[in-house]
C-alpha atoms as a PDB file:
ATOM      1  CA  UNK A   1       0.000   0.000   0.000  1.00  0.00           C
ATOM      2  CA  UNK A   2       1.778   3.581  -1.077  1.00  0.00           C
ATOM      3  CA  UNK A   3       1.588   5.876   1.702  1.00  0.00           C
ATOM      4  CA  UNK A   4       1.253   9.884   1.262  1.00  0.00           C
ATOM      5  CA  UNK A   5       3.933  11.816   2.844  1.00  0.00           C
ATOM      6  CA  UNK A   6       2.802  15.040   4.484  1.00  0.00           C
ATOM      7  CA  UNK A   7       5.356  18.140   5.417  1.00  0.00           C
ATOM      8  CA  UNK A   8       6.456  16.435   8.345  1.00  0.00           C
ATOM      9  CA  UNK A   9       7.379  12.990   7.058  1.00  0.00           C
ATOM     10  CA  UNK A  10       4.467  11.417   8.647  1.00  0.00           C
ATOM     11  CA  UNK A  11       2.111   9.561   6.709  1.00  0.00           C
ATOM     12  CA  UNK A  12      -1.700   9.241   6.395  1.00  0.00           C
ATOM     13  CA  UNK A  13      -1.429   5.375   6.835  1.00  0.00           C
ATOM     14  CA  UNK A  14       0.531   5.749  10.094  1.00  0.00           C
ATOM     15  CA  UNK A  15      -2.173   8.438  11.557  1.00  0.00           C
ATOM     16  CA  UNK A  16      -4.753   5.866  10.275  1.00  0.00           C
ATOM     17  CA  UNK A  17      -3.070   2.836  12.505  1.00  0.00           C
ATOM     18  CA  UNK A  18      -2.501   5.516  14.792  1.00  0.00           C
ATOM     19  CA  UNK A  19      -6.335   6.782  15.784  1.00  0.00           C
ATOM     20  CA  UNK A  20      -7.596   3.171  15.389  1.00  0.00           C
ATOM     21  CA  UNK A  21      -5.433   2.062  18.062  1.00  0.00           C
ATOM     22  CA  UNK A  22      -6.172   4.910  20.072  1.00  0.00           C
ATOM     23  CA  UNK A  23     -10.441   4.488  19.441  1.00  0.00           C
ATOM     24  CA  UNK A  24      -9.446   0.548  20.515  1.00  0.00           C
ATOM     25  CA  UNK A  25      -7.364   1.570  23.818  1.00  0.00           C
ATOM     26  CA  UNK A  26     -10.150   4.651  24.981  1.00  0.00           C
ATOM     27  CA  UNK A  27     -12.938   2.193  23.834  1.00  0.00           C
ATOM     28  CA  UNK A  28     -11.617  -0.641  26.113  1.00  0.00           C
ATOM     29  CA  UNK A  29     -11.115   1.436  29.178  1.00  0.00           C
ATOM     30  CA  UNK A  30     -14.780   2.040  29.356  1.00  0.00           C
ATOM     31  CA  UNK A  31     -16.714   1.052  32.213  1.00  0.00           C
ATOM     32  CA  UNK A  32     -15.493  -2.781  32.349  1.00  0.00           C
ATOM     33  CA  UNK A  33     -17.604  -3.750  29.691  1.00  0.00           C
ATOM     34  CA  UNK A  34     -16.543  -5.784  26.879  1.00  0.00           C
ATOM     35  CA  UNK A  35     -15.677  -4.450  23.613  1.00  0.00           C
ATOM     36  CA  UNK A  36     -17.765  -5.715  21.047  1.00  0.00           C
ATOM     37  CA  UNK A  37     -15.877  -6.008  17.699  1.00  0.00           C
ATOM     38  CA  UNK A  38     -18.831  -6.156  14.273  1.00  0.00           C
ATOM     39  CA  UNK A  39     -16.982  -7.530  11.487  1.00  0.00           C
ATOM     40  CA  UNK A  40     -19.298  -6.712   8.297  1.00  0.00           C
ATOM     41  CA  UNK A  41     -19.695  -9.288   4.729  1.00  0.00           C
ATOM     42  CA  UNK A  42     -20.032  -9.404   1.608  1.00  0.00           C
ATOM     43  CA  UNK A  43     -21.753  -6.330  -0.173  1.00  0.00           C
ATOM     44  CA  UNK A  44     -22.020  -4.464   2.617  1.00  0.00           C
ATOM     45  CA  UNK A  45     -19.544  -1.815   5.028  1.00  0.00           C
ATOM     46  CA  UNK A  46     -19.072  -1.133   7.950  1.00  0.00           C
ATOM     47  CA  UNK A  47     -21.915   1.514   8.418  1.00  0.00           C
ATOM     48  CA  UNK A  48     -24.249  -1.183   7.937  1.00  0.00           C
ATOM     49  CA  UNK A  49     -23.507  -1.460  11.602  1.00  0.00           C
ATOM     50  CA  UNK A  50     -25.056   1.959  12.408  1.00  0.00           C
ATOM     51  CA  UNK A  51     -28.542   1.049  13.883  1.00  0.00           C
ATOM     52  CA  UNK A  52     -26.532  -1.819  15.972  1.00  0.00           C
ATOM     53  CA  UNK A  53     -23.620   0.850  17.292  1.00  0.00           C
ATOM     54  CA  UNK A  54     -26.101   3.590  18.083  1.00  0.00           C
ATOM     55  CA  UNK A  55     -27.947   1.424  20.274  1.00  0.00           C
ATOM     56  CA  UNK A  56     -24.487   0.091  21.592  1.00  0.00           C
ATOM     57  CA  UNK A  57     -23.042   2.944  22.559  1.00  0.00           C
ATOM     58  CA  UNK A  58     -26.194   4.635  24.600  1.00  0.00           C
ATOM     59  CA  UNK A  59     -25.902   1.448  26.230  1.00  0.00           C
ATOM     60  CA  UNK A  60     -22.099   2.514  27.014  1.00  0.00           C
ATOM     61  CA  UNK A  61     -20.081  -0.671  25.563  1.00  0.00           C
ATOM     62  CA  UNK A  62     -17.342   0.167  23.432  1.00  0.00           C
ATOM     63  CA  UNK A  63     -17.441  -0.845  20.331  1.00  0.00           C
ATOM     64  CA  UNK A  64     -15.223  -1.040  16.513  1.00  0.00           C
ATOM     65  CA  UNK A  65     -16.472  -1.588  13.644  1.00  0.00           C
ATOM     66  CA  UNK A  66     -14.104  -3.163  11.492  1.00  0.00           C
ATOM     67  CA  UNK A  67     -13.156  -2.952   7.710  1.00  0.00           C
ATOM     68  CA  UNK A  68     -13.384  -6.205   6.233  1.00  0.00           C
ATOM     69  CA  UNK A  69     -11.096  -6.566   3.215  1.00  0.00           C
ATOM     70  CA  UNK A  70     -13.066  -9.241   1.313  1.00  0.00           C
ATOM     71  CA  UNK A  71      -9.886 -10.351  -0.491  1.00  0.00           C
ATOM     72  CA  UNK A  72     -10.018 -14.167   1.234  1.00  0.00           C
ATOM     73  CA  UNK A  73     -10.576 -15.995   4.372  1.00  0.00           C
ATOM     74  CA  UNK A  74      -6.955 -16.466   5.650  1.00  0.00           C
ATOM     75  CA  UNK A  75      -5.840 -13.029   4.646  1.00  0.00           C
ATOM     76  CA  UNK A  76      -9.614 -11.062   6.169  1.00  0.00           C
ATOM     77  CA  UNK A  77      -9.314 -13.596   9.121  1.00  0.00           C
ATOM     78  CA  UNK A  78      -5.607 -12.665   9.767  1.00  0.00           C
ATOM     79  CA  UNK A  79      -6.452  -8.788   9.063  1.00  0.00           C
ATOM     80  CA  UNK A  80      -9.400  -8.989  11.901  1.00  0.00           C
ATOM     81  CA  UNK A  81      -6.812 -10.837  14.228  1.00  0.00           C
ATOM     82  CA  UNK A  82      -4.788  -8.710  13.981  1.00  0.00           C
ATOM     83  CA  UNK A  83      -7.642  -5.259  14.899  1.00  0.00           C
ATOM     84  CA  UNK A  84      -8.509  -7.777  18.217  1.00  0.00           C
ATOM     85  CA  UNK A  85      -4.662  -7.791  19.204  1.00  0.00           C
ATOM     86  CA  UNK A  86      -4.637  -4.327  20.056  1.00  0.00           C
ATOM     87  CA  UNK A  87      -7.606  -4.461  21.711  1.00  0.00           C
ATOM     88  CA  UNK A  88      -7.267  -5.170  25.894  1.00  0.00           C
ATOM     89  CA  UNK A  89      -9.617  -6.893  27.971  1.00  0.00           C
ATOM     90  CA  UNK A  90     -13.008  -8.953  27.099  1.00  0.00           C
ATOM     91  CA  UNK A  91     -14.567  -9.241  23.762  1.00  0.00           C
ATOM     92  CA  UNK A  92     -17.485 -10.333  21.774  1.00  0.00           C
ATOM     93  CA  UNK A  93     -17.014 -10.940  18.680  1.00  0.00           C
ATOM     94  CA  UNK A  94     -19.737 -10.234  15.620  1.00  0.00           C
ATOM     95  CA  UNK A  95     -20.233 -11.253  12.520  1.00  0.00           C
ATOM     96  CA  UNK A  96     -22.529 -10.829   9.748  1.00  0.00           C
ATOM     97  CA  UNK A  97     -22.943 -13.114   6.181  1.00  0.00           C
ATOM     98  CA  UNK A  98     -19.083 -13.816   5.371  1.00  0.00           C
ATOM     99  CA  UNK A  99     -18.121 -11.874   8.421  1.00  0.00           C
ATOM    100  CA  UNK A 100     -18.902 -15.268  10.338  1.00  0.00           C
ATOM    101  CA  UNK A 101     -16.611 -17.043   8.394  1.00  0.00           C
ATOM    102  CA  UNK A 102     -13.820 -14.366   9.255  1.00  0.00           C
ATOM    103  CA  UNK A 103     -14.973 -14.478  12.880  1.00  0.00           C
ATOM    104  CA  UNK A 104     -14.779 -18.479  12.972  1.00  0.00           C
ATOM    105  CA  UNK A 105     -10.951 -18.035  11.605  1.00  0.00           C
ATOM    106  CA  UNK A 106      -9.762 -14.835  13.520  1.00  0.00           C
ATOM    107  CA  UNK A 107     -10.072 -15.764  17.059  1.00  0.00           C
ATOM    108  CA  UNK A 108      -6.651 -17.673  16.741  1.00  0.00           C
ATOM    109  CA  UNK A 109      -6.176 -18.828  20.124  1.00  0.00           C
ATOM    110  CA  UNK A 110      -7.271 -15.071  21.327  1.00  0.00           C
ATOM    111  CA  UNK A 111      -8.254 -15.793  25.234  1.00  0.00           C
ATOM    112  CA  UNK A 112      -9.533 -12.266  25.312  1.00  0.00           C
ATOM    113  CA  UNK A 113     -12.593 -13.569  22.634  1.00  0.00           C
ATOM    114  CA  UNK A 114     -15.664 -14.720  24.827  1.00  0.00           C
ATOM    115  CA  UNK A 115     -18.699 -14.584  22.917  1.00  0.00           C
ATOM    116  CA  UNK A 116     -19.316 -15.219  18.814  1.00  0.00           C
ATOM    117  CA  UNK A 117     -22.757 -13.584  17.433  1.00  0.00           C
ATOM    118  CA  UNK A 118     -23.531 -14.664  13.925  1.00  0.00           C
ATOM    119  CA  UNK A 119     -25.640 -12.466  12.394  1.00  0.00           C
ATOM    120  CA  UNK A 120     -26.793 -13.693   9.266  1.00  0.00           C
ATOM    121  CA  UNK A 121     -23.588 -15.560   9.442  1.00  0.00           C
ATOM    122  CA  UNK A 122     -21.865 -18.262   7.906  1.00  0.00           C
ATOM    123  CA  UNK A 123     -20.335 -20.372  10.646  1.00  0.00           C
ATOM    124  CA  UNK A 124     -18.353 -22.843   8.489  1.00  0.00           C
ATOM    125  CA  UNK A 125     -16.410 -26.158  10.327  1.00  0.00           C
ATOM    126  CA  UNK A 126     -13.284 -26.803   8.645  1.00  0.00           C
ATOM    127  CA  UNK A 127     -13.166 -27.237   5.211  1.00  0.00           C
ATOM    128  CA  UNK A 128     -16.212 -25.926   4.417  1.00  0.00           C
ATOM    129  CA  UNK A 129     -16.928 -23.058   2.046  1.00  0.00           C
ATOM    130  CA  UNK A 130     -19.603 -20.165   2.458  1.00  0.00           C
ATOM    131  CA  UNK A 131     -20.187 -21.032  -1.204  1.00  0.00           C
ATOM    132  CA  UNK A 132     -20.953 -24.567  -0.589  1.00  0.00           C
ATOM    133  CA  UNK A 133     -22.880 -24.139   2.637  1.00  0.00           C
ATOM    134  CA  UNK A 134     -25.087 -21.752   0.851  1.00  0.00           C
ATOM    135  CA  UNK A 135     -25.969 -24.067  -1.571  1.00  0.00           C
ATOM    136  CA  UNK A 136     -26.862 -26.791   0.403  1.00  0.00           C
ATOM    137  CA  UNK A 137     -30.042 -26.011   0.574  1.00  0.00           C
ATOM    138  CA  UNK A 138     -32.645 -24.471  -1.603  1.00  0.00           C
ATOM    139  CA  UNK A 139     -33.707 -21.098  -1.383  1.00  0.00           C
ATOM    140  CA  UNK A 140     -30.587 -19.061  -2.168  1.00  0.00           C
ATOM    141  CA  UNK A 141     -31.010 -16.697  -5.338  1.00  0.00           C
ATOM    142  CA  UNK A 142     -28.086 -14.455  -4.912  1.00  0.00           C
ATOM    143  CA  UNK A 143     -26.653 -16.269  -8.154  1.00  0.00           C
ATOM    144  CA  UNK A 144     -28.294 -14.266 -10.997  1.00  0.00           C
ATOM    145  CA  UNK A 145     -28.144 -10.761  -9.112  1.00  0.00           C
ATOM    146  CA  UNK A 146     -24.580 -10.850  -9.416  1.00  0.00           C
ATOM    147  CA  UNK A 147     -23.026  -8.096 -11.570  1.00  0.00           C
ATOM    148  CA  UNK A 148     -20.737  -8.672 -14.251  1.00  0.00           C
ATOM    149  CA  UNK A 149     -17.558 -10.013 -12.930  1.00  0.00           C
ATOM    150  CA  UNK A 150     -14.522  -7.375 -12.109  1.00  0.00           C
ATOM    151  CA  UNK A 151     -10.805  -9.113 -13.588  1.00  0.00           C
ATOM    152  CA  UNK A 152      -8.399  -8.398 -10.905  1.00  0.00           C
ATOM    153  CA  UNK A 153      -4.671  -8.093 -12.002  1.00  0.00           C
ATOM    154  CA  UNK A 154      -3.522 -11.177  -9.994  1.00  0.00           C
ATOM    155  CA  UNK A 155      -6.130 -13.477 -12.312  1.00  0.00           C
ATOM    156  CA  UNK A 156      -9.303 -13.226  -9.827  1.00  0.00           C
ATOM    157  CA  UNK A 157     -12.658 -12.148 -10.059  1.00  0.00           C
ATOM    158  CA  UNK A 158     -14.776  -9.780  -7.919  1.00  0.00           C
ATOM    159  CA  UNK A 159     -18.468 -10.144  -7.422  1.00  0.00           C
ATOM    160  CA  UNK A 160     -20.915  -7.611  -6.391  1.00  0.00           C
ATOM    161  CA  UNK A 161     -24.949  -7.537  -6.444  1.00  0.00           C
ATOM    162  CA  UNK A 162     -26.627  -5.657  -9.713  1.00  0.00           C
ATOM    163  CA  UNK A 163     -27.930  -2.352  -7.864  1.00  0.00           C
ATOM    164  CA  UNK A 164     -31.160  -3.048  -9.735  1.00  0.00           C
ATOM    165  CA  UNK A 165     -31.121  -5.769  -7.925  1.00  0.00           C
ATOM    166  CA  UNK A 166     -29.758  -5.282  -4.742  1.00  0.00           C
ATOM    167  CA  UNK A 167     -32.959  -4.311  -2.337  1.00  0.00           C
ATOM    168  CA  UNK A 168     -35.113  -7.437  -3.863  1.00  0.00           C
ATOM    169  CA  UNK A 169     -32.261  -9.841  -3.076  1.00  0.00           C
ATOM    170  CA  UNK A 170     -30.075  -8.306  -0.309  1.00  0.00           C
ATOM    171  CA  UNK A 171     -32.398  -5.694   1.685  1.00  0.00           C
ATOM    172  CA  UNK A 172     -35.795  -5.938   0.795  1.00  0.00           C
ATOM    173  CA  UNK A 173     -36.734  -4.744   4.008  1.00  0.00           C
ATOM    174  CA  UNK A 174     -35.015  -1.957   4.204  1.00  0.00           C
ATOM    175  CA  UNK A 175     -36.931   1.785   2.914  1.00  0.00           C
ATOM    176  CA  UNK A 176     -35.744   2.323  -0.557  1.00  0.00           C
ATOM    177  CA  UNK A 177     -33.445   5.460   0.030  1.00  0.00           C
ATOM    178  CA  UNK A 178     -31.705   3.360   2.498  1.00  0.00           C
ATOM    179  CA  UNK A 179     -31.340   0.076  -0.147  1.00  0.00           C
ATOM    180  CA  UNK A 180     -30.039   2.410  -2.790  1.00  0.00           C
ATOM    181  CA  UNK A 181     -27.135   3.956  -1.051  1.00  0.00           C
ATOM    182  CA  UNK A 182     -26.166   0.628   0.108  1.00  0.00           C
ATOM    183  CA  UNK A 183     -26.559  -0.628  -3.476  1.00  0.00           C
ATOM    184  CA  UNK A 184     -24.093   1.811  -4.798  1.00  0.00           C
ATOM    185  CA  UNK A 185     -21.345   1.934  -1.702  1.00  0.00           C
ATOM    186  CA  UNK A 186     -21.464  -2.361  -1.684  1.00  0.00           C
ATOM    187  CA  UNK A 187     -18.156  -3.788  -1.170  1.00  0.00           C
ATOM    188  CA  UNK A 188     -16.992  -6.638  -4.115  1.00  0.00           C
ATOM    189  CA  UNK A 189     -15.955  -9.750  -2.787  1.00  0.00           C
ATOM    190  CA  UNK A 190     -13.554 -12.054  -4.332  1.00  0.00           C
ATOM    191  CA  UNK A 191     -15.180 -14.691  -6.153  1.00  0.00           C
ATOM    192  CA  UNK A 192     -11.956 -17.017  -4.228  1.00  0.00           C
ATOM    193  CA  UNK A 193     -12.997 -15.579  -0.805  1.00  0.00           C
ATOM    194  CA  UNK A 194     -16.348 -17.617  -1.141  1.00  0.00           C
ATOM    195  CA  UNK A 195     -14.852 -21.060  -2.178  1.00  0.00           C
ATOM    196  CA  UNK A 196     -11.986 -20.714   0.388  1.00  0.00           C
ATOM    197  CA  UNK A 197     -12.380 -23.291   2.714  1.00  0.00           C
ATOM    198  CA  UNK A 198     -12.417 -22.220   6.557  1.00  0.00           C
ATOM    199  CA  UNK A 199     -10.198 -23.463   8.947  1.00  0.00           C
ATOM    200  CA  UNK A 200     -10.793 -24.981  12.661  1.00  0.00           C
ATOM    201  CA  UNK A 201     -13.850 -23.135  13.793  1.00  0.00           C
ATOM    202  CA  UNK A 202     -13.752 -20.677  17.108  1.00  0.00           C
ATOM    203  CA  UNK A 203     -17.399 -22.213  17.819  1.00  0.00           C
ATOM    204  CA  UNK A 204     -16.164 -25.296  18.674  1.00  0.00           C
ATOM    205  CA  UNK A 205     -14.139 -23.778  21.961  1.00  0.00           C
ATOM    206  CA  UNK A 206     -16.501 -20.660  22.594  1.00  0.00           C
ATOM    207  CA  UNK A 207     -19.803 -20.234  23.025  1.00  0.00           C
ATOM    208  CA  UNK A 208     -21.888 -18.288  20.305  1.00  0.00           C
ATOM    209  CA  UNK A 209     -25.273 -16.791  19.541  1.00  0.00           C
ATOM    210  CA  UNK A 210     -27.343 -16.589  16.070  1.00  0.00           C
ATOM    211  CA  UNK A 211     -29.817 -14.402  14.620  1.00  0.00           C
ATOM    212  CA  UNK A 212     -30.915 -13.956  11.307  1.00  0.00           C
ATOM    213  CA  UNK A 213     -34.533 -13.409   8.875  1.00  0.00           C
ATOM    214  CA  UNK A 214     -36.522 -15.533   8.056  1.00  0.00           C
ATOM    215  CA  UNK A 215     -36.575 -14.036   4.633  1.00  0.00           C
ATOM    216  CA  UNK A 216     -33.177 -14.650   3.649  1.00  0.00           C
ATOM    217  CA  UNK A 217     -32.516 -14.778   0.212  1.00  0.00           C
ATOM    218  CA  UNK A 218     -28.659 -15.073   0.260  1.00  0.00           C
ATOM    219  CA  UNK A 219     -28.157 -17.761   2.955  1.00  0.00           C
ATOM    220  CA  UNK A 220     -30.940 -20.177   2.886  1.00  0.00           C
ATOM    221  CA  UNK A 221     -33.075 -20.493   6.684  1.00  0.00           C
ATOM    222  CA  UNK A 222     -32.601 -23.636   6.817  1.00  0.00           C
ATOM    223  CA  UNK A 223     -28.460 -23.609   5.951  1.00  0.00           C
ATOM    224  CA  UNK A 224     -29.138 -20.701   9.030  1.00  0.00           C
ATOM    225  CA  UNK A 225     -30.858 -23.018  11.271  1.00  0.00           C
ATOM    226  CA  UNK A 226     -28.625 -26.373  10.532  1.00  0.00           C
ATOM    227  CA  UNK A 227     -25.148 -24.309  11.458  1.00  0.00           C
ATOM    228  CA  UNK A 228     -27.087 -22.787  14.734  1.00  0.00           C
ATOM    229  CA  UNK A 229     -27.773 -25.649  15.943  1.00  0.00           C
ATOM    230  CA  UNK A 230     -24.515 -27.684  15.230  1.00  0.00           C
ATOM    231  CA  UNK A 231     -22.589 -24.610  16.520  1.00  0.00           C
ATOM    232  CA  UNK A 232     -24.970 -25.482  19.600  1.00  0.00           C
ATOM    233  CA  UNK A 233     -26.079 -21.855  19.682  1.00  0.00           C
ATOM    234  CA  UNK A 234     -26.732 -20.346  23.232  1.00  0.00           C
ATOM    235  CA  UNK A 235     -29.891 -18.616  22.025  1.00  0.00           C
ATOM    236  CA  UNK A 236     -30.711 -18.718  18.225  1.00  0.00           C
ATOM    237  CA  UNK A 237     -33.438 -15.284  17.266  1.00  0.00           C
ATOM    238  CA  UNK A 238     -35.297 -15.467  14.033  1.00  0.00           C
ATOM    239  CA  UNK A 239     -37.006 -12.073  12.853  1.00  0.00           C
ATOM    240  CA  UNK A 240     -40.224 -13.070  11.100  1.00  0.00           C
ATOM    241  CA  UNK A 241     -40.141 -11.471   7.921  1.00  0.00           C
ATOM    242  CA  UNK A 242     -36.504  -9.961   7.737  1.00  0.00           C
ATOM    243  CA  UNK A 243     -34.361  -9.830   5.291  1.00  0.00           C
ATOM    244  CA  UNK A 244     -30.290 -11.121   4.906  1.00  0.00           C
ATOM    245  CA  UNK A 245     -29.177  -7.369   6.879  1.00  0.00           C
ATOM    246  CA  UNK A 246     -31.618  -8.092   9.719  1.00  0.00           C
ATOM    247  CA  UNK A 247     -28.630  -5.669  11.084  1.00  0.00           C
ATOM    248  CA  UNK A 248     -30.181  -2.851   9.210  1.00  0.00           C
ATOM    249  CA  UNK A 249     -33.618  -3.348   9.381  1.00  0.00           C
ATOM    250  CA  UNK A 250     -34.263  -4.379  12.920  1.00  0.00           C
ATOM    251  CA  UNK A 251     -30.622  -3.003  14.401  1.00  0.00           C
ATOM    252  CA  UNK A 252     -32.421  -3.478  17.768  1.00  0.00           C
ATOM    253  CA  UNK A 253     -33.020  -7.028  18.048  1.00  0.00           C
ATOM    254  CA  UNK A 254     -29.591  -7.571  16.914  1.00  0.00           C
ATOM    255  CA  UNK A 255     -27.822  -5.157  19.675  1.00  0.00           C
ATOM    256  CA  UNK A 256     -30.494  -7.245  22.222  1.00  0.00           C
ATOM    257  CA  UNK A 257     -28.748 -10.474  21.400  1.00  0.00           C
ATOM    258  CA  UNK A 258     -25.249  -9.102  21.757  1.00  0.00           C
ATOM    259  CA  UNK A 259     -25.896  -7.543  24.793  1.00  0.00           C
ATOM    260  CA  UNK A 260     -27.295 -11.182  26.125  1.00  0.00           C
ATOM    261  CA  UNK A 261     -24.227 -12.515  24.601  1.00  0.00           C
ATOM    262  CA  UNK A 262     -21.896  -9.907  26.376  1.00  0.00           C
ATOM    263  CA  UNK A 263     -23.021 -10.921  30.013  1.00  0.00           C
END
């Protein structure tokens, strides 16, 4: 990554690190409550965390949102590790759609982790794919929404959702102002991110929580319900009618279920 010099030889990547680590340090001093840490998917940013962290931080728990890259599991599950490093005392850790796949991988022996919430999630056991496991069962029609794909100079594909398409399949709802922005600031995902497979899963060592919609049209209920229940979920929510960023649309339910999950 090139990095701009400014007049005093500092750079803007190095003030970037810098204020992250400083949000992390005054966030985790707060009020001994754990630091919740929302790791966003596929198509989506980290805003789409902005219902959820409003109602978080009224409620006084620190919080990050982190930037996913969505280049591929090892690489986003190393980059997340790396964001809960510098991060001191108790955490919960969130993830929604291929954020749960990230979250299974990042923990990495991190004794600070204490809760998973998979929101939406993918929570994959090892060598499974968020490809396969959304395919496993029928109801998934995020197929033919998909854009035409992006070449990436290493050989690689990125996908992203059609933003004619995008409310119907990914936020449908969501009010229409609010689907269209998120149509046109979606983040691509590598097509090799979603047939990576996942390595040993964090939910087999720490306990975890699900919610999702029952109107999910990118991960399939059912594929929802079957990885809930193997993960042996402490409390599994499903929002009647919802769509795949139950985040978004009902932002309190979710920050309900992480609160649960943070005492």
């Amino acid at each position: 990554m090139n990095m701009l010099p400014l007049k005093n030889g500092t750079s803007l990547l190095l003030i970037a690190a810098l204020s992250l680590g400083a949000i992390m340090n005054t966030a985790s001093a707060k009020d001994g409550k754990p630091t919740v840490v929302l790791v966003h998917g596929a198509f989506a940013e980290s805003s789409s965390w902005n219902g959820v962290l409003t109602e978080l931080i009224t409620k006084g728990y620190p919080v990050v949102a982190a930037a996913n890259p969505l280049r591929g599991v090892k690489s986003d599950s190393a980059y997340i590790a790396s964001v809960l490093k510098g991060i001191k005392g108790p955490i919960v850790l969130v993830g929604h759609s291929y954020g749960g796949t990230v979250i299974t991988n990042a923990v990495n022996g991190n004794k600070n982790v204490k809760a998973l919430v998979y929101v939406a999630a993918f929570a994959p056991d090892k060598g499974e794919t968020a490809a396969e496991l959304s395919g496993r069962y029928p109801g998934s029609t995020l197929g033919p929404t998909l854009g035409p794909l992006i070449a990436l100079p290493n050989g690689g594909k990125d996908l992203y959702i059609q933003q004619n398409k995008f409310r119907a399949q990914f936020a449908a709802d969501v009010p229409v102002a609010d689907a269209k922005l998120m149509a046109s600031t979606q983040r691509p995902i590598t097509e090799a991110a979603l047939n990576e497979a996942s390595g040993t899963p964090a939910w087999k060592s720490i306990p975890s929580w699900f919610i999702y919609g029952s109107r999910d049209l990118n991960i399939p209920e059912a594929a929802l319900s079957f990885m809930a229940k193997r993960a042996r979920s402490k409390e599994t929510v499903v929002v009647n009618g919802a769509s795949h960023v139950v985040m978004v649309s009902h932002p309190d339910a979710v920050a309900k279920l992480i609160e649960r999950a943070a005492k």
